[in-house]
C-alpha atoms as a PDB file:
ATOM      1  CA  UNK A   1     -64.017 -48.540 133.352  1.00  0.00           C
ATOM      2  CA  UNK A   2     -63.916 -50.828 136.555  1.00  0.00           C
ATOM      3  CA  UNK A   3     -65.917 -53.935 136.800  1.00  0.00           C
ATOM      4  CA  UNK A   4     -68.348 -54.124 139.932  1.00  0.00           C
ATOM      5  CA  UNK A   5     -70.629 -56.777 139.970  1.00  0.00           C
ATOM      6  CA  UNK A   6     -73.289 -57.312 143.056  1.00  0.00           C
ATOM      7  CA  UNK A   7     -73.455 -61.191 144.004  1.00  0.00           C
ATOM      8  CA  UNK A   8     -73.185 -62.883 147.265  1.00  0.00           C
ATOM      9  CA  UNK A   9     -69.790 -64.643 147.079  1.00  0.00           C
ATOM     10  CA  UNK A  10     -68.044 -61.906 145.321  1.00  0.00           C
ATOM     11  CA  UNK A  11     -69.523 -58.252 146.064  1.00  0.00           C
ATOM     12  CA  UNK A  12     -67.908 -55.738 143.999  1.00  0.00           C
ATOM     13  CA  UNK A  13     -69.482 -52.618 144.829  1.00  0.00           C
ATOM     14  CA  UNK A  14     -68.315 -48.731 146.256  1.00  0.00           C
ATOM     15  CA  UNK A  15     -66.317 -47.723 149.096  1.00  0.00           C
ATOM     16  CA  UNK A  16     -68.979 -48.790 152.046  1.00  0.00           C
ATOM     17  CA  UNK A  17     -67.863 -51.162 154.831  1.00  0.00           C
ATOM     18  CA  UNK A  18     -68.723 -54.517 153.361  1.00  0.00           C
ATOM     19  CA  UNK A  19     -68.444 -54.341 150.189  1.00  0.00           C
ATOM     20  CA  UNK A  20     -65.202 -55.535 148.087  1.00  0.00           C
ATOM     21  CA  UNK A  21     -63.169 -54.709 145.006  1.00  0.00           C
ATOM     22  CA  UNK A  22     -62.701 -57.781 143.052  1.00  0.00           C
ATOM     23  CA  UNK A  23     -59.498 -56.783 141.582  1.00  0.00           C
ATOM     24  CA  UNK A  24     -57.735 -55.286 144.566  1.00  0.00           C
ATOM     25  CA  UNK A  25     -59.112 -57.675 147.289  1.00  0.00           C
ATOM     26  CA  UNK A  26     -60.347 -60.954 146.576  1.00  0.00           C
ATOM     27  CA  UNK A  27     -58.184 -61.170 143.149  1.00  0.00           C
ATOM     28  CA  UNK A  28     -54.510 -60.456 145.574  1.00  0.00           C
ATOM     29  CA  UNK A  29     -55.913 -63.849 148.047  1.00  0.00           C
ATOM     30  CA  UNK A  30     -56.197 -66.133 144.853  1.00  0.00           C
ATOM     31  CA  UNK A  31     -52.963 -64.710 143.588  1.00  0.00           C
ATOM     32  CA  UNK A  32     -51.251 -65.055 147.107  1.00  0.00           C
ATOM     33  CA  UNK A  33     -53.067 -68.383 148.215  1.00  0.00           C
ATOM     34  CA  UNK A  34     -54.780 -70.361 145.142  1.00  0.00           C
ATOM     35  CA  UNK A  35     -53.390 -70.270 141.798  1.00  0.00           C
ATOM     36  CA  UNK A  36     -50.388 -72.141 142.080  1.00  0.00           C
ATOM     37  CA  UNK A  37     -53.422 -74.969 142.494  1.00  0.00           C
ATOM     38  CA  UNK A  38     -56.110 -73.322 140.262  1.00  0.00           C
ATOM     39  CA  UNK A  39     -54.191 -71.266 137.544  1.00  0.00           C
ATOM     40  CA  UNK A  40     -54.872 -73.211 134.670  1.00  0.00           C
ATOM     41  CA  UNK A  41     -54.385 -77.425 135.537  1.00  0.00           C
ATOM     42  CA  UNK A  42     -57.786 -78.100 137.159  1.00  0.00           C
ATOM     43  CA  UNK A  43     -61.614 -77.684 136.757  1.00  0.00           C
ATOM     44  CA  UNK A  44     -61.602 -74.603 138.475  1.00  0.00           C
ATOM     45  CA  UNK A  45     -59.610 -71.760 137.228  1.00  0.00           C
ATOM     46  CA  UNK A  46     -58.926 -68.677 139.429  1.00  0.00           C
ATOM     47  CA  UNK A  47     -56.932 -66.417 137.602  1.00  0.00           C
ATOM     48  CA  UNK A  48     -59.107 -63.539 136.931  1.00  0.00           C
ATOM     49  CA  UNK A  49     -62.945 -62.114 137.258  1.00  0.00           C
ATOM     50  CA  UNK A  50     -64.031 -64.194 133.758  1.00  0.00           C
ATOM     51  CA  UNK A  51     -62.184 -67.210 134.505  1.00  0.00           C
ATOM     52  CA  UNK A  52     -63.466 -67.980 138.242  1.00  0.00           C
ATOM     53  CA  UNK A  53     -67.131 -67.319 137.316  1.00  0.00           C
ATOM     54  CA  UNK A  54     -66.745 -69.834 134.106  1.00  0.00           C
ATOM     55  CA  UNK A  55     -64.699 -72.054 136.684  1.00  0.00           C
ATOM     56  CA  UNK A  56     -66.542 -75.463 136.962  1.00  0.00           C
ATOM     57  CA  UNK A  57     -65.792 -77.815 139.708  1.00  0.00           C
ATOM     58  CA  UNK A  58     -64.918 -81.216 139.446  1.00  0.00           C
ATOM     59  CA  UNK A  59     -66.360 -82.475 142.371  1.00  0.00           C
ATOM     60  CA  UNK A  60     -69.272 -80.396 142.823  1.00  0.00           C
ATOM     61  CA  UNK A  61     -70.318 -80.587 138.717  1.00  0.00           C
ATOM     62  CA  UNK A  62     -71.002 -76.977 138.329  1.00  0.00           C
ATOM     63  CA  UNK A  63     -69.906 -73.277 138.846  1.00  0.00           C
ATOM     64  CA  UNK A  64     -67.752 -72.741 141.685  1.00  0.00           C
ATOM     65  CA  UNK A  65     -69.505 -69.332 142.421  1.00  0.00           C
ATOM     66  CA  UNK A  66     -73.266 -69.541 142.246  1.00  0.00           C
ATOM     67  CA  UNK A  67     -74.526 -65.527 142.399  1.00  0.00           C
ATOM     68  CA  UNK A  68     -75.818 -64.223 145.108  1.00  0.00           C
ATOM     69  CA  UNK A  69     -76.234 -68.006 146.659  1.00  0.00           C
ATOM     70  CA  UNK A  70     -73.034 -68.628 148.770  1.00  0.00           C
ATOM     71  CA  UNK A  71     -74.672 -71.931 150.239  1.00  0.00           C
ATOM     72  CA  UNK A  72     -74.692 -72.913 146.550  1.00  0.00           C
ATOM     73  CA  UNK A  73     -70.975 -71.921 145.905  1.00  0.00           C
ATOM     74  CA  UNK A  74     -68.338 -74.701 145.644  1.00  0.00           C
ATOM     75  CA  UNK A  75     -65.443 -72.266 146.277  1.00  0.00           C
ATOM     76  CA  UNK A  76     -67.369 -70.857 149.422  1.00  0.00           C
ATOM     77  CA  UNK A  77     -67.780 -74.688 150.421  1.00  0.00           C
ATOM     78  CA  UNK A  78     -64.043 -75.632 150.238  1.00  0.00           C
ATOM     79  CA  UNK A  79     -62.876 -72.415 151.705  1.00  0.00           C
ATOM     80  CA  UNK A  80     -64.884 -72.875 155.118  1.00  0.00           C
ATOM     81  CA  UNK A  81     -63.999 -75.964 157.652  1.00  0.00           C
ATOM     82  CA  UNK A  82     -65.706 -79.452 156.613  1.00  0.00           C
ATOM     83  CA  UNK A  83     -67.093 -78.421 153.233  1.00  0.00           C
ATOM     84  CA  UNK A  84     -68.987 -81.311 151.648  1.00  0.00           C
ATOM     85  CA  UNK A  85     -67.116 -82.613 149.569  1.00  0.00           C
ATOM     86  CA  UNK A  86     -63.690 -82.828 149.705  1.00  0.00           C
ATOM     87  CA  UNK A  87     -60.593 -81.735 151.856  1.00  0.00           C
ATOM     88  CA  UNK A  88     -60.932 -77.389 153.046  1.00  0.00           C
ATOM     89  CA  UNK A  89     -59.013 -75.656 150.737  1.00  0.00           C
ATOM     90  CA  UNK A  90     -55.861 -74.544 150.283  1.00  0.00           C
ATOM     91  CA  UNK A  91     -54.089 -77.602 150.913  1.00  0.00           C
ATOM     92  CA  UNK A  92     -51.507 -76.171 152.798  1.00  0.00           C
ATOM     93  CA  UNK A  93     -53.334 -73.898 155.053  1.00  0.00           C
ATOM     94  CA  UNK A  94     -56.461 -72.346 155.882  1.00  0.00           C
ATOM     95  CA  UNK A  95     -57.092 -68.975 154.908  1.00  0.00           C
ATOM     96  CA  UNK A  96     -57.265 -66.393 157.518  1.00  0.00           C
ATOM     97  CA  UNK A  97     -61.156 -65.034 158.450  1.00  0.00           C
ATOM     98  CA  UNK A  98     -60.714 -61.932 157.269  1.00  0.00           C
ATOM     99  CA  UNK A  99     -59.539 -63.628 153.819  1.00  0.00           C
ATOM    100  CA  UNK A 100     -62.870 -65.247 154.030  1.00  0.00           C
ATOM    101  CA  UNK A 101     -64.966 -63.017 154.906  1.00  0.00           C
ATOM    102  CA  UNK A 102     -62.892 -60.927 151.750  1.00  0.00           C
ATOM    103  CA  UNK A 103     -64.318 -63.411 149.287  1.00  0.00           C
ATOM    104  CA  UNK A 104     -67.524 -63.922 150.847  1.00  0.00           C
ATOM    105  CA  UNK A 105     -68.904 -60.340 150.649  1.00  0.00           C
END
């Protein structure tokens, strides 16, 4: 059975415009963009659905994804320009606003 969880920095829900598979969507931008950083070797962990909710970050002392709160999200934070603490993430280039607005739905 497929995991769909409703929360504001990951929306896993149905076919309707807006909403996005976890697995298929925002799990191929990690994959593509932030593991090589956040596989295993840091505070947070973005490998799969269990990992980046348990993900703490270092710099922010708490869960990278707060539910349903993305202006309490780390992850949301260091994906968008000038987050608060810290350099945008990933290092080596932003990701694209459709990426973005992927991960923030």
């Amino acid at each position: 059975m497929e995991k769909r969880v409703v929360f504001s920095i990951f929306l896993i829900v149905g076919t309707v415009s807006g909403q996005v598979d976890y697995s298929s969507q925002v799990q191929t931008i990690f994959n593509a963009r932030c593991i090589s950083c956040h596989g295993a070797t840091s505070g947070v962990t973005l490998t799969g659905y269990a990992a980046t909710l348990s993900s703490v970050g270092n710099q922010y002392g708490k869960p990278v994804v707060a539910p349903g709160d993305t202006a309490e999200s780390p992850l949301w934070d260091k994906i968008n320009p000038n987050p608060a603490i810290g350099n945008r993430m990933p290092p080596f280039g932003p990701l694209s606003e459709d990426n973005i607005e992927t991960i923030g739905l």
